[in-house]
C-alpha atoms as a PDB file:
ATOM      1  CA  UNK A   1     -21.571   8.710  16.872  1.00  0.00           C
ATOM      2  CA  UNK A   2     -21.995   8.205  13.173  1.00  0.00           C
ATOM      3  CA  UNK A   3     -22.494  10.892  10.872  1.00  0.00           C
ATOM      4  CA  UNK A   4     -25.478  11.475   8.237  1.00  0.00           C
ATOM      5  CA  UNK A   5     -25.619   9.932   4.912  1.00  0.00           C
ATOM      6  CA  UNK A   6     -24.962  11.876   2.478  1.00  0.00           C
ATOM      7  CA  UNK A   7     -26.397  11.690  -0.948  1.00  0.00           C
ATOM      8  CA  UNK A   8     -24.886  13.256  -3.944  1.00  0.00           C
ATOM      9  CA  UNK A   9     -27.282  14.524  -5.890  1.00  0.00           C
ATOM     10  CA  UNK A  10     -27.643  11.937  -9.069  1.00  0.00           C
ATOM     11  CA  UNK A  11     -28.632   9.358  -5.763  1.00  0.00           C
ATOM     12  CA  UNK A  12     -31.228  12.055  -5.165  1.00  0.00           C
ATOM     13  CA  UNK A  13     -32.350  12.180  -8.527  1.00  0.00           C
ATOM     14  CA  UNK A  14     -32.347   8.334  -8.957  1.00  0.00           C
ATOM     15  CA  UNK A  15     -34.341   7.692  -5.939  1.00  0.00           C
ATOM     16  CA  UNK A  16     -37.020   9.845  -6.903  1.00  0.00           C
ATOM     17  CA  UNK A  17     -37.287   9.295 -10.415  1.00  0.00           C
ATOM     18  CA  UNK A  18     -36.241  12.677 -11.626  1.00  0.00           C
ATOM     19  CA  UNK A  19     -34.580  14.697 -14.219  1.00  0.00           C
ATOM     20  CA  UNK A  20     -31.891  17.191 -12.795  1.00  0.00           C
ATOM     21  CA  UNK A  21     -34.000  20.262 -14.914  1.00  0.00           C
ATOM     22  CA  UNK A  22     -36.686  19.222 -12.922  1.00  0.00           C
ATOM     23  CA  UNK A  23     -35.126  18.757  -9.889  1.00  0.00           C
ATOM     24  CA  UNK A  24     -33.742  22.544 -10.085  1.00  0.00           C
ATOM     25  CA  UNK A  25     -37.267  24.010 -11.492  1.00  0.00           C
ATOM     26  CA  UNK A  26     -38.502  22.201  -8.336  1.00  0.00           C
ATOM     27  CA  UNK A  27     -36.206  24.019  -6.193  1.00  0.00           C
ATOM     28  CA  UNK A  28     -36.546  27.150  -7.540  1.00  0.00           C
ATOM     29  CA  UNK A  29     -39.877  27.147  -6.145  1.00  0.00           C
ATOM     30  CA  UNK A  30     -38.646  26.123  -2.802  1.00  0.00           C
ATOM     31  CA  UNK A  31     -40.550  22.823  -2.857  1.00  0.00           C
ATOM     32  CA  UNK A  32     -37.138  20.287  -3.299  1.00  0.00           C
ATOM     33  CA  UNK A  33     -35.619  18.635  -0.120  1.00  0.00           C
ATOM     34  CA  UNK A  34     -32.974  20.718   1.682  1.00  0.00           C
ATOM     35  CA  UNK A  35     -29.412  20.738   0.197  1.00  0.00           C
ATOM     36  CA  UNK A  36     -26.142  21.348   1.458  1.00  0.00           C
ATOM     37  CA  UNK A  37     -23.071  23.020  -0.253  1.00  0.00           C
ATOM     38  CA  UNK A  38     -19.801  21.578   0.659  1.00  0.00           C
ATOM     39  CA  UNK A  39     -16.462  24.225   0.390  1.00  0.00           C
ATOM     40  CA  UNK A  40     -15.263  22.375  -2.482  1.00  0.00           C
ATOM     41  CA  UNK A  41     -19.005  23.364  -4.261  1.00  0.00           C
ATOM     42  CA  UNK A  42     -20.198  19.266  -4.709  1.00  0.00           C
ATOM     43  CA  UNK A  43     -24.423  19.514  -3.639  1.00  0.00           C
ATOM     44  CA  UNK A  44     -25.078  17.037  -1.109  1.00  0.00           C
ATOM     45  CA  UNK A  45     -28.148  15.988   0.540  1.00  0.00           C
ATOM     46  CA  UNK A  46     -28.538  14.647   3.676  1.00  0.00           C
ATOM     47  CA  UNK A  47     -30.607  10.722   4.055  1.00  0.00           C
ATOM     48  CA  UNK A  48     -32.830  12.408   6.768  1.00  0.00           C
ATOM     49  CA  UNK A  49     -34.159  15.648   5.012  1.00  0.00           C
ATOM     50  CA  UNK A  50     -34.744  13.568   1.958  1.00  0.00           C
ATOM     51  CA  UNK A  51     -37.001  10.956   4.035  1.00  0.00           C
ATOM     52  CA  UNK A  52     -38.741  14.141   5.770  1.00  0.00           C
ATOM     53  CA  UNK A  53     -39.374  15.841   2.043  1.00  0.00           C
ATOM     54  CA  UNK A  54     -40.556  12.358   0.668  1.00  0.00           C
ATOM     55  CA  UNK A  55     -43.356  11.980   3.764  1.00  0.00           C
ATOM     56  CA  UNK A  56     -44.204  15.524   3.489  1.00  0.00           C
ATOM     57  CA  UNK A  57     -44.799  14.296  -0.089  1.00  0.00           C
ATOM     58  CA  UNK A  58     -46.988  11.758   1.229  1.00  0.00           C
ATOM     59  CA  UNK A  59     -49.113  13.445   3.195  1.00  0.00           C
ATOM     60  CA  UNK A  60     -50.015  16.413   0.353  1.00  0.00           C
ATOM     61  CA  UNK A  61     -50.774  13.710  -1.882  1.00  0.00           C
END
């Protein structure tokens, strides 16, 4: 069994065209995609919840 991508979160950023102040404003009002906090602090996201924010995207538009 493989295990989820991973995205740090400048991949994030670059994929959806977006600066990291506005990434974090975003997220502050709970509409960014779902992050994860490793133990060593690094911000990951995984490939899946990204694709689920990005069609949930999609269909508000």
């Amino acid at each position: 069994m493989s295990r989820p991508k991973l995205l740090k979160l400048p991949e994030v950023l670059e994929e959806i065209d977006m600066s990291r102040a506005a990434f974090y404003r975003m997220r502050a009002r709970g509409k960014a995609p779902k992050l994860i906090k490793l133990p060593n602090g690094q911000i990951r996201c995984r490939r899946d919840d990204l694709e689920t924010w990005l069609i949930g995207c999609q269909d508000a538009a």
